[in-house]
Protein backbone atom coordinates (compact mmCIF):
# COMPACT_ATOMS: atom_id res chain seq x y z
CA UNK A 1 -8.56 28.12 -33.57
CA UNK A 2 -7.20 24.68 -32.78
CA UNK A 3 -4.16 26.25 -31.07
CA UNK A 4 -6.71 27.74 -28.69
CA UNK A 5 -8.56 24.35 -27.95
CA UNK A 6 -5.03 22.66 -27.75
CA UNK A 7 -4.43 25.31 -24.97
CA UNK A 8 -7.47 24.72 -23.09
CA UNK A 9 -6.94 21.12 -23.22
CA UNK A 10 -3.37 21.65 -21.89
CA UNK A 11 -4.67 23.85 -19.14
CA UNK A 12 -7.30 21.10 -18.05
CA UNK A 13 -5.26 18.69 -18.21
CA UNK A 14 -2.53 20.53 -16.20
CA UNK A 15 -5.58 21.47 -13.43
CA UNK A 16 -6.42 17.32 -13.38
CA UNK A 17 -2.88 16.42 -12.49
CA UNK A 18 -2.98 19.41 -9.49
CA UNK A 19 -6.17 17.89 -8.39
CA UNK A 20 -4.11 14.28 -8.00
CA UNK A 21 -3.60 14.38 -4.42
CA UNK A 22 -5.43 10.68 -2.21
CA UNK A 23 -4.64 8.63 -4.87
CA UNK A 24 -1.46 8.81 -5.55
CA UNK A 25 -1.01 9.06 -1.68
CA UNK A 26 -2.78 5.50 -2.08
CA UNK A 27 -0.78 4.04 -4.25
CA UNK A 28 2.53 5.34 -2.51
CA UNK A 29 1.16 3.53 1.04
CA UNK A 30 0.29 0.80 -1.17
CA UNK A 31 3.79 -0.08 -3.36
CA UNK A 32 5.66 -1.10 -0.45
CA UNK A 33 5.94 -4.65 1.38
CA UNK A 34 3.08 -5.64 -1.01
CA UNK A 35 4.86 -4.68 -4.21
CA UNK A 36 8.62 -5.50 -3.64
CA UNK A 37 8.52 -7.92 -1.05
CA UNK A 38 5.35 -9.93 -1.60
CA UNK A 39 4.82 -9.91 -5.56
CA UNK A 40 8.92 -10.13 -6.47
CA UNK A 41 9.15 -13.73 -4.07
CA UNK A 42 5.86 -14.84 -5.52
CA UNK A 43 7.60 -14.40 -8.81
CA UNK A 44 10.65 -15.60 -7.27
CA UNK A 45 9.09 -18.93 -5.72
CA UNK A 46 6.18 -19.70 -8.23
CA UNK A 47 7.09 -17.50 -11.65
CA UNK A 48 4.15 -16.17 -13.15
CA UNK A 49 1.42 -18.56 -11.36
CA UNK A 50 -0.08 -16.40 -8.96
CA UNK A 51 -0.29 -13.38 -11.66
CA UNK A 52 -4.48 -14.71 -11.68
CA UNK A 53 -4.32 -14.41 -8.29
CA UNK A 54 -2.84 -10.65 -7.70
CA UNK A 55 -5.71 -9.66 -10.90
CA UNK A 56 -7.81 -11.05 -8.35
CA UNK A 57 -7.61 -9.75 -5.13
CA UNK A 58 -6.93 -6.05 -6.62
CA UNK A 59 -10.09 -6.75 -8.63
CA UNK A 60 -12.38 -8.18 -5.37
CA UNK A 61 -11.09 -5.27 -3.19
CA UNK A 62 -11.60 -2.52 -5.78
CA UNK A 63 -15.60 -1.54 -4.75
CA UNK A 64 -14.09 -1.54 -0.69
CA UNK A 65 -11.26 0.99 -1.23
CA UNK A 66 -13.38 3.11 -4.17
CA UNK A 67 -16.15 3.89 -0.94
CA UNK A 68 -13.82 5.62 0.72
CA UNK A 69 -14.25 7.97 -2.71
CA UNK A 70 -17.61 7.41 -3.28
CA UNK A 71 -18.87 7.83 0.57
CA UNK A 72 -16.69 11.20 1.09
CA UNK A 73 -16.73 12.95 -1.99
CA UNK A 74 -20.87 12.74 -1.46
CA UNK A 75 -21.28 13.58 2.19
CA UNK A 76 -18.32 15.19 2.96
CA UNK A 77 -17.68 12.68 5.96
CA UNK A 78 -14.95 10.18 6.26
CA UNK A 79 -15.69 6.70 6.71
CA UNK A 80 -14.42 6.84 10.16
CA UNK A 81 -17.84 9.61 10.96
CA UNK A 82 -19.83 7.24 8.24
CA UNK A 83 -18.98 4.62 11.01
CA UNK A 84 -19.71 6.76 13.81
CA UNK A 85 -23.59 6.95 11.98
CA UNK A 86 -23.98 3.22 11.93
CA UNK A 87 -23.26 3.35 16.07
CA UNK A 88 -20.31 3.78 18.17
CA UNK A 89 -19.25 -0.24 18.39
CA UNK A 90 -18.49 0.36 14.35
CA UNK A 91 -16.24 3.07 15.03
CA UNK A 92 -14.43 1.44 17.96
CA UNK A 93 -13.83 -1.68 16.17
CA UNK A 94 -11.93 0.62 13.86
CA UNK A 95 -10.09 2.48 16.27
CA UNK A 96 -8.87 -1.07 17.55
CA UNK A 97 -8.11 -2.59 14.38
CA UNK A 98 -5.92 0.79 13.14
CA UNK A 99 -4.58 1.07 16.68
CA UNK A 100 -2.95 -2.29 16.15
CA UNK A 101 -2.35 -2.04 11.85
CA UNK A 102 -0.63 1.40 12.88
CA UNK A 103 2.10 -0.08 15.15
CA UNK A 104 3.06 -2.87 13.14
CA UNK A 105 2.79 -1.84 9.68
CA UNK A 106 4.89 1.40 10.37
CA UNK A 107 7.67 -0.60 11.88
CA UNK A 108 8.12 -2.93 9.66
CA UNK A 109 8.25 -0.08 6.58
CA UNK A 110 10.78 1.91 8.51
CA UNK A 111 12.81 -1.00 9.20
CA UNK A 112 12.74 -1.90 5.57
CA UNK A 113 13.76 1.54 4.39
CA UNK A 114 16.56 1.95 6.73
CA UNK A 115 17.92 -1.59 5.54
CA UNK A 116 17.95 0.08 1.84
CA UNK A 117 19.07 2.93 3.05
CA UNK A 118 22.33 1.02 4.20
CA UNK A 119 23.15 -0.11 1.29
CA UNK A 120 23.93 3.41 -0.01
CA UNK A 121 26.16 4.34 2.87
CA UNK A 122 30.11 2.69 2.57
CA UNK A 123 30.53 2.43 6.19
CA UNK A 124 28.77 0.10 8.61
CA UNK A 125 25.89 1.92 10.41
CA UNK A 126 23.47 0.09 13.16
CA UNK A 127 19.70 -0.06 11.84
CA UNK A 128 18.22 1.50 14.51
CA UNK A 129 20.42 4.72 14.03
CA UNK A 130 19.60 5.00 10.01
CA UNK A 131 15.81 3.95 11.23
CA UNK A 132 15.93 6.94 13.62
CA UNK A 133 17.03 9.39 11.16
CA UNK A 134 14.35 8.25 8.54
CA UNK A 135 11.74 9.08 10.83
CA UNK A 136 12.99 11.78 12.02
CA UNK A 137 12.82 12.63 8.11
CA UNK A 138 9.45 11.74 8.13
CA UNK A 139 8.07 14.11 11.26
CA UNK A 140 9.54 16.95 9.74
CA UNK A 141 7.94 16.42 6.35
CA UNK A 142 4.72 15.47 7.99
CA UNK A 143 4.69 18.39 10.84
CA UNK A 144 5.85 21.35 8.76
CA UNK A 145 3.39 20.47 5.62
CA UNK A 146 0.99 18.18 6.54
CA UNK A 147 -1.12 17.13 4.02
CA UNK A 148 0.30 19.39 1.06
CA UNK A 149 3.97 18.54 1.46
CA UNK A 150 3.12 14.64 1.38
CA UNK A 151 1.40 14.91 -1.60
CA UNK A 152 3.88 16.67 -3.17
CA UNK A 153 6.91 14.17 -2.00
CA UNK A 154 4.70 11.37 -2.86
CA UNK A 155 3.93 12.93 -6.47
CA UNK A 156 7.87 12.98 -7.34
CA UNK A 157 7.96 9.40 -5.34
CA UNK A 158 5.71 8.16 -7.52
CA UNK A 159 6.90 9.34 -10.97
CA UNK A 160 10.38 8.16 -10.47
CA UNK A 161 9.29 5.01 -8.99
CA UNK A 162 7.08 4.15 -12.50
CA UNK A 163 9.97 5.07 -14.83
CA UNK A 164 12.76 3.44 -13.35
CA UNK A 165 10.36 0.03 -12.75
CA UNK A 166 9.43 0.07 -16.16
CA UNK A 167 12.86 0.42 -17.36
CA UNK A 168 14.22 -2.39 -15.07
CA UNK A 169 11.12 -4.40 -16.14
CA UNK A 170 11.69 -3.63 -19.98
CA UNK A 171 15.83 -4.53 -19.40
CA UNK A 172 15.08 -7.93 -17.64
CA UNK A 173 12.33 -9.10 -20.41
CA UNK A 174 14.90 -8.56 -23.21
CA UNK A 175 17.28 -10.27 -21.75
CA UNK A 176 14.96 -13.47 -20.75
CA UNK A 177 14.53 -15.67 -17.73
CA UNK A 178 17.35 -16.91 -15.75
CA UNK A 179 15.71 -20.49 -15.16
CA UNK A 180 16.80 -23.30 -17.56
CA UNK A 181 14.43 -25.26 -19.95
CA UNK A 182 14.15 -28.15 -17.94
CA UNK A 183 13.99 -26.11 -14.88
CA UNK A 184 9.93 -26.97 -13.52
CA UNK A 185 8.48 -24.70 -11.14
CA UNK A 186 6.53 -25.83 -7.75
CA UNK A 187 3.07 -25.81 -7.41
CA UNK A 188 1.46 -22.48 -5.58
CA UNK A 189 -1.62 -24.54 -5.37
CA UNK A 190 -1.42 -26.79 -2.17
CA UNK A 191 -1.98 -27.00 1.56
CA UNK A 192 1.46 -25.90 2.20
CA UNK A 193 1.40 -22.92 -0.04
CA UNK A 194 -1.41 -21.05 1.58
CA UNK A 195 0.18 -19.26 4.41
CA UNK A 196 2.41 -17.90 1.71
CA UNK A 197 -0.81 -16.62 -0.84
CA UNK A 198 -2.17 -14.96 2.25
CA UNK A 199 0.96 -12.79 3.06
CA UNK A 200 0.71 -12.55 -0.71
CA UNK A 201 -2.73 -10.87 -0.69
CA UNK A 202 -2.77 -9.41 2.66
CA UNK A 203 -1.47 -6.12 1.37
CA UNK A 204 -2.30 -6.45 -2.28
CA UNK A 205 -2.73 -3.94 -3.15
CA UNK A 206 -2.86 -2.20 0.32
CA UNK A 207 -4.11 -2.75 3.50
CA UNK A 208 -8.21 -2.05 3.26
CA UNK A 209 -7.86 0.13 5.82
CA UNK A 210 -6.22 2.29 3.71
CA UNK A 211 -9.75 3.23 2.49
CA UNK A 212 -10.75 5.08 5.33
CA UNK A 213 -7.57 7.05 4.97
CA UNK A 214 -8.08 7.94 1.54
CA UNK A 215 -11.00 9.23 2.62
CA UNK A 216 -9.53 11.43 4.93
CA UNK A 217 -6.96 12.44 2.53
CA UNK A 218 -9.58 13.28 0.47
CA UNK A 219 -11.62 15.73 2.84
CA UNK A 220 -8.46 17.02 3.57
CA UNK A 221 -7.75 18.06 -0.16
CA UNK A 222 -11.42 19.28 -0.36
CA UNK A 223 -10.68 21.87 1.94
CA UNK A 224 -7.37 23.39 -0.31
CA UNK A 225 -8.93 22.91 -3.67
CA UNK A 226 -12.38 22.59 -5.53
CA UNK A 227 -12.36 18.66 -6.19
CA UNK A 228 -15.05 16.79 -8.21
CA UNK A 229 -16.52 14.07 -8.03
CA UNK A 230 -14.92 12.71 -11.83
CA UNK A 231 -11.63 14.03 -10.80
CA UNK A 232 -12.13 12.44 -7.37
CA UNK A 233 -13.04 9.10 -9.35
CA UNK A 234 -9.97 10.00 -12.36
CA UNK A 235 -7.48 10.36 -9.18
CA UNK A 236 -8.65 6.98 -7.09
CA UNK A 237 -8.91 4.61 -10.49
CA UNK A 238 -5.42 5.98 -11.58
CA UNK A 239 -3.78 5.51 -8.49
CA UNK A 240 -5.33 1.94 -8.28
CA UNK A 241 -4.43 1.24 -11.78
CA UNK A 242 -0.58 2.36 -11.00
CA UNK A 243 -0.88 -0.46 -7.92
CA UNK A 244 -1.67 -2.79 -10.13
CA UNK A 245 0.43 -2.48 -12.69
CA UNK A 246 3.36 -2.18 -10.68
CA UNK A 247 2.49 -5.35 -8.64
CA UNK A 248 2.62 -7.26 -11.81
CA UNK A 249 6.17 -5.40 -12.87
CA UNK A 250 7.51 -6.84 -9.83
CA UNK A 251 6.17 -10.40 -10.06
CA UNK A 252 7.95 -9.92 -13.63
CA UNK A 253 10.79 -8.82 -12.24
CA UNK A 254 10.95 -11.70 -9.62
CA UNK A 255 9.98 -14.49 -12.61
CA UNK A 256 12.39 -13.43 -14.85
CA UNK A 257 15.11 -12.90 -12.53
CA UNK A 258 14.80 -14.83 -9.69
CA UNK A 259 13.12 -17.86 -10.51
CA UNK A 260 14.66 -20.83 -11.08
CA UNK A 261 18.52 -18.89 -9.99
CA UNK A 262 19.23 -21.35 -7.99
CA UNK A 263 19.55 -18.68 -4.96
CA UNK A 264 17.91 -19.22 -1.86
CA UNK A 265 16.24 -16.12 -0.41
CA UNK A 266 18.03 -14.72 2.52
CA UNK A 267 15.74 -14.92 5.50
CA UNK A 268 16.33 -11.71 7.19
CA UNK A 269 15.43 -8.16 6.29
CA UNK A 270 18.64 -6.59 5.40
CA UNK A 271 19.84 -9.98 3.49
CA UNK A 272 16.75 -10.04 1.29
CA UNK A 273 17.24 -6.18 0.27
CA UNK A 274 20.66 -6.66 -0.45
CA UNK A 275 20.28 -9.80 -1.95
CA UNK A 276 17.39 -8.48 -3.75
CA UNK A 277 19.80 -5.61 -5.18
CA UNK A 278 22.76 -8.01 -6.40
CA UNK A 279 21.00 -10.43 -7.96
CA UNK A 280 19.26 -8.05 -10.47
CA UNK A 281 22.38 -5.98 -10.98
CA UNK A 282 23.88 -9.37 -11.53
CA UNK A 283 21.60 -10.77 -14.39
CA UNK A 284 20.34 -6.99 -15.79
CA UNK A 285 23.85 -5.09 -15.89
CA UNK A 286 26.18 -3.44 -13.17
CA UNK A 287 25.12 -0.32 -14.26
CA UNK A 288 21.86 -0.95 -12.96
CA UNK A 289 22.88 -1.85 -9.15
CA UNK A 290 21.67 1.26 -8.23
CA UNK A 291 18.96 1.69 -10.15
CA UNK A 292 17.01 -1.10 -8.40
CA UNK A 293 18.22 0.19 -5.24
CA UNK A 294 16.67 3.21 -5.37
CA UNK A 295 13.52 2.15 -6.80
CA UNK A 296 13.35 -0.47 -3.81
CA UNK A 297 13.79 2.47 -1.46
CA UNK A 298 11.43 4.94 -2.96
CA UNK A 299 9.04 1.99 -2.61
CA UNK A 300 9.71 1.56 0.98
CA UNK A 301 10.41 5.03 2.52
CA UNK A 302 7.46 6.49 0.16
CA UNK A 303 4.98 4.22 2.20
CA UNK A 304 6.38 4.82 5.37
CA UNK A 305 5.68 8.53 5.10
CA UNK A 306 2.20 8.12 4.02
CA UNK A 307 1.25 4.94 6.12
CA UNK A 308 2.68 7.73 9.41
CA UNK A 309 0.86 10.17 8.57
CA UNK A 310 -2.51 8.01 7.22
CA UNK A 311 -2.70 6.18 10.55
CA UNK A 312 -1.88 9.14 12.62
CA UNK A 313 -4.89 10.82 10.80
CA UNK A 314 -7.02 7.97 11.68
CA UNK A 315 -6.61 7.14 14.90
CA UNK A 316 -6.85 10.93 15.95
CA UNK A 317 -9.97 11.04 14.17
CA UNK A 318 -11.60 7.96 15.74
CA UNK A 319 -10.73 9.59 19.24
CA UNK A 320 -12.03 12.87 18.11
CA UNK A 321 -15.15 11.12 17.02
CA UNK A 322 -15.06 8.85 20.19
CA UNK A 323 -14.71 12.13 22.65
CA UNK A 324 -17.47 13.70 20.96
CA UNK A 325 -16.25 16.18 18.91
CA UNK A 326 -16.20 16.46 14.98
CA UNK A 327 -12.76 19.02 13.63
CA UNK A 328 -9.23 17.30 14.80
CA UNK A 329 -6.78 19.84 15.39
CA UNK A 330 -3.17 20.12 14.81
CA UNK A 331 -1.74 18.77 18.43
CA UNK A 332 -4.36 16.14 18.41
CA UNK A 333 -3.31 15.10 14.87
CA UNK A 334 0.60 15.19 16.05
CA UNK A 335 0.24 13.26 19.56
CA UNK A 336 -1.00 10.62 17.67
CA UNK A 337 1.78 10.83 15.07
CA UNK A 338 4.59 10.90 17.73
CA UNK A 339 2.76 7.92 19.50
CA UNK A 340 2.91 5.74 16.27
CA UNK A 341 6.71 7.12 15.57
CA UNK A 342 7.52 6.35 19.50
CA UNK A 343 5.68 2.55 19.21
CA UNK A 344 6.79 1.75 15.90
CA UNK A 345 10.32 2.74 17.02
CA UNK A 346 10.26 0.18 19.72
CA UNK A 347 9.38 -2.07 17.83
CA UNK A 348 11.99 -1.32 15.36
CA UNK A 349 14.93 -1.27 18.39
CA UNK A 350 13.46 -5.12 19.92
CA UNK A 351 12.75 -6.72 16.37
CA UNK A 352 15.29 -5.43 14.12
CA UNK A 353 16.78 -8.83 13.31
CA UNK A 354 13.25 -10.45 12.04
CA UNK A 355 11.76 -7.91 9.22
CA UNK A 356 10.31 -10.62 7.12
CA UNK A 357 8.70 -12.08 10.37
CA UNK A 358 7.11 -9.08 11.15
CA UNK A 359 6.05 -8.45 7.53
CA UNK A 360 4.45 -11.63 6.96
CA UNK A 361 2.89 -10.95 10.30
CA UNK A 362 1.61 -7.48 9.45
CA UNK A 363 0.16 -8.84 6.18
CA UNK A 364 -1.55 -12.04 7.80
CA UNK A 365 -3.34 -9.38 10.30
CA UNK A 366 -4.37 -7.54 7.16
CA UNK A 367 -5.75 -10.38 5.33
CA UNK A 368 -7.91 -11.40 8.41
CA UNK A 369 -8.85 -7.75 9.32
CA UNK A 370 -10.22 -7.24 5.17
CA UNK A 371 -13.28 -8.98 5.13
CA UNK A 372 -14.08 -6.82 8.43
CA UNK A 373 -13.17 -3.76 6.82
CA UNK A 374 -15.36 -4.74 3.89
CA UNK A 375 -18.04 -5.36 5.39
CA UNK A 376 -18.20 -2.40 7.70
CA UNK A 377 -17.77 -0.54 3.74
CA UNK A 378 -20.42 -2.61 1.80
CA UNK A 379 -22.94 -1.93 4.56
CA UNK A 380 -22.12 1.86 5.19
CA UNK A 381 -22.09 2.46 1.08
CA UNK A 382 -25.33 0.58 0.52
CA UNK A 383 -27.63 2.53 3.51
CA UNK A 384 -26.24 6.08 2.39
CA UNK A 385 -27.66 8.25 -0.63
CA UNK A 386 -25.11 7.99 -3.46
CA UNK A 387 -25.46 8.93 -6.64
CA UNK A 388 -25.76 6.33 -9.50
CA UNK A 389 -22.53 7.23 -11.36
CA UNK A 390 -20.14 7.22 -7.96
CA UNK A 391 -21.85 4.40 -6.47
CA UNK A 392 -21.03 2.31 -9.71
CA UNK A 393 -23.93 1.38 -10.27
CA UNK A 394 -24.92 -3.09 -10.92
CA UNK A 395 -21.27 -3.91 -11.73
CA UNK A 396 -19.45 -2.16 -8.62
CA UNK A 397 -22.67 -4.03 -6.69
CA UNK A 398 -22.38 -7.48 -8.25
CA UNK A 399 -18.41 -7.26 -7.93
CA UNK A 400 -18.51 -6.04 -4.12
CA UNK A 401 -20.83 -9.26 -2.95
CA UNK A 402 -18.32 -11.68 -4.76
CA UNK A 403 -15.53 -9.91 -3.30
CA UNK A 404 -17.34 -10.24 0.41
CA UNK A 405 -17.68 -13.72 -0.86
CA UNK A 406 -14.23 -14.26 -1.76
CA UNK A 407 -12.75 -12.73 0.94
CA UNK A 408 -14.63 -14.37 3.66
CA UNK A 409 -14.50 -17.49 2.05
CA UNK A 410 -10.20 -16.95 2.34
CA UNK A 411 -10.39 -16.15 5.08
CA UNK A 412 -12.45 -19.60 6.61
CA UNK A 413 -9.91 -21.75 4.36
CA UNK A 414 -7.22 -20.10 6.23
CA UNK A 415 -8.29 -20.36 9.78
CA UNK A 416 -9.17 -24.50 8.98
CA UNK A 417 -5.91 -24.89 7.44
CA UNK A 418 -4.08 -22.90 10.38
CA UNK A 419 -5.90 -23.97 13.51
CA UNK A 420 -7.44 -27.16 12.35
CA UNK A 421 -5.09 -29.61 10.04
């Protein structure tokens, strides 16, 4: 008898982790520039300070990116057609805001992956060629399978990415922090600071527009298996969870390893990955050189597939939308794919010598795009019919406001301290 329940528990189980599909997508678009870039030099510059700070922004953006759940998985519409039902200006002011996200955050991904792709090739090879044959990579996976090959690469992305962070994270505790006793570390919490704790946050853990491309994601999956709305809830919370977690690995990874070195970080994109690379394998082990390599470029190249193929989705659907129309089809879905590949490209070939410009650009536009995004979420969530236990009921309510409040409030300390002292 218990054999029997054991084996109906298995098969559930094993039916939950088929129905994983727009959340691990998620958190693959989200462990990227965020994760290794941002959290390991906040570790890096400020050791575990600004660990409050990444709890906090994943926490105040949590009720934004869970609507893209909640809205879909209820009216089976996207958030971009939510937006469409609150008046075309809504909808538009998305199309812009992706239109620009798209272009920027895509190069700057690809750029980064081709950089760590370099370092496994023992022959010099120019950036733009190993950037070229990533995307190429990344068409083919994204025009031959669509939705159901990326969630399959981003499944296997995402379960060697966990194990081999945890390891490194688990190797670099035991053997301690690098800084010295007397070593003190600088302050996070001044004036000069805050252009760095808004890169910090700008993609923790994602860029909000990622919602609305869950949410397509989502409808997507809808159509290729039964999904409910617990393991549409079971598949966002994990996926945000994983985000999270990992964004505080690599702060640990950066505090215990980094801070207090005495090595300055390398300014450009290919320096800081290398750098990145030989200063673990340095304190952790040899052995582990390429360990951290690869679980930098999983990181990377996993959210350059999905951040192609989530923008690509969204921009095609706000022109649908825009052009009156509801269904996007296949060519409309890949025009819009090979225009992000062809501008992100460019961008690629002109700015290849300034990745961490561009990144710190790309996450200042997505800290002052959020509280846009949020607010276009909050409002559309709030005038639509959801039930009780997806909406989230006083908590998610309470927890959304503050995070408007937060947010907003950011963002006004930012533009004084930018445009005004």
């Amino acid at each position: 008898m218990q054999s029997g329940a054991d084996s109906q528990a298995s098969l559930s189980f094993a039916k939950l982790i088929k129905l994983l599909g727009p959340g691990v997508l998620m958190a693959t678009a989200a462990i990227g520039g965020s994760h290794l870039v941002a959290s390991t030099q906040a570790g890096a510059k400020f050791g575990w300070q600004l660990a409050l700070l990444i709890l906090a922004v994943n926490l105040f953006k949590y009720p934004f990116f869970r609507a893209g759940v909640s809205y879909t998985i209820s009216s089976n519409k996207t958030l971009q057609q939510g937006y469409l039902t609150m008046g075309k200006p809504y909808l538009l002011m998305s199309f812009a805001l992706n239109g620009i996200s798209s272009f920027v955050n895509a190069a700057a991904l690809l750029l980064f992956s081709a950089s760590l792709l370099g370092y496994f090739i023992p022959f010099n090879v120019a950036l733009p060629w190993l950037a070229a044959v990533l995307l190429i990579v990344s068409l083919i996976i994204l025009l031959a399978g669509h939705y159901h090959a990326l969630n399959q690469v981003a499944k296997v992305i995402m379960i060697a990415l966990v194990i081999a962070t945890i390891s490194a994270t688990v190797i670099a505790w035991q053997q301690g922090p690098v800084a010295p006793a007397e070593f003190e570390s600088p302050s996070p919490w001044t004036l000069a600071a805050i252009g760095f704790l808004v890169v910090t946050m700008g993609w923790m853990p994602a860029p909000i527009e990622i919602s609305g491309i869950t949410s397509l994601w989502l409808k997507e999956q809808c159509h290729e298996a039964k999904v409910t709305p617990q393991s549409a809830l079971f598949d966002f919370n994990l996926g945000y969870l994983v985000t999270l977690l990992l964004a505080l690995m690599f702060l640990a990874l950066g505090s215990l390893v980094l801070h207090g070195s005495g090595q300055e970080l390398a300014s450009g994109g290919i320096g800081f990955s290398h750098q990145l690379v030989d200063l673990y394998a340095s304190t952790i082990g040899e052995w582990s050189r390429y360990l951290i390599a690869v679980v930098a470029f999983l990181c990377i190249f996993g959210s350059a597939i999905t951040v192609y193929d989530g923008y690509s989705r969204a921009l095609a659907e706000c022109y649908t939308l825009l052009k009156g129309k509801q269904d996007v089809s296949d060519s409309v879905f890949a025009v819009w794919l090979l225009l992000v590949a062809a501008a992100s490209f460019a961008m690629v070939l002109f700015f290849q010598s300034a990745l961490l410009a561009m990144l710190g650009f790309a996450m200042t536009l997505a800290f002052m795009t959020t509280p846009v995004f949020a607010w276009l979420n909050y409002r559309l969530v709030n005038r639509h019919d959801i039930p009780e236990s997806l909406r989230g009921g006083p908590v998610v309510l309470w927890l959304s406001r503050a995070g408007l409040v937060y947010l907003f409030g950011f963002l006004i300390v930012f533009i004084i301290w930018k445009w005004f002292l």
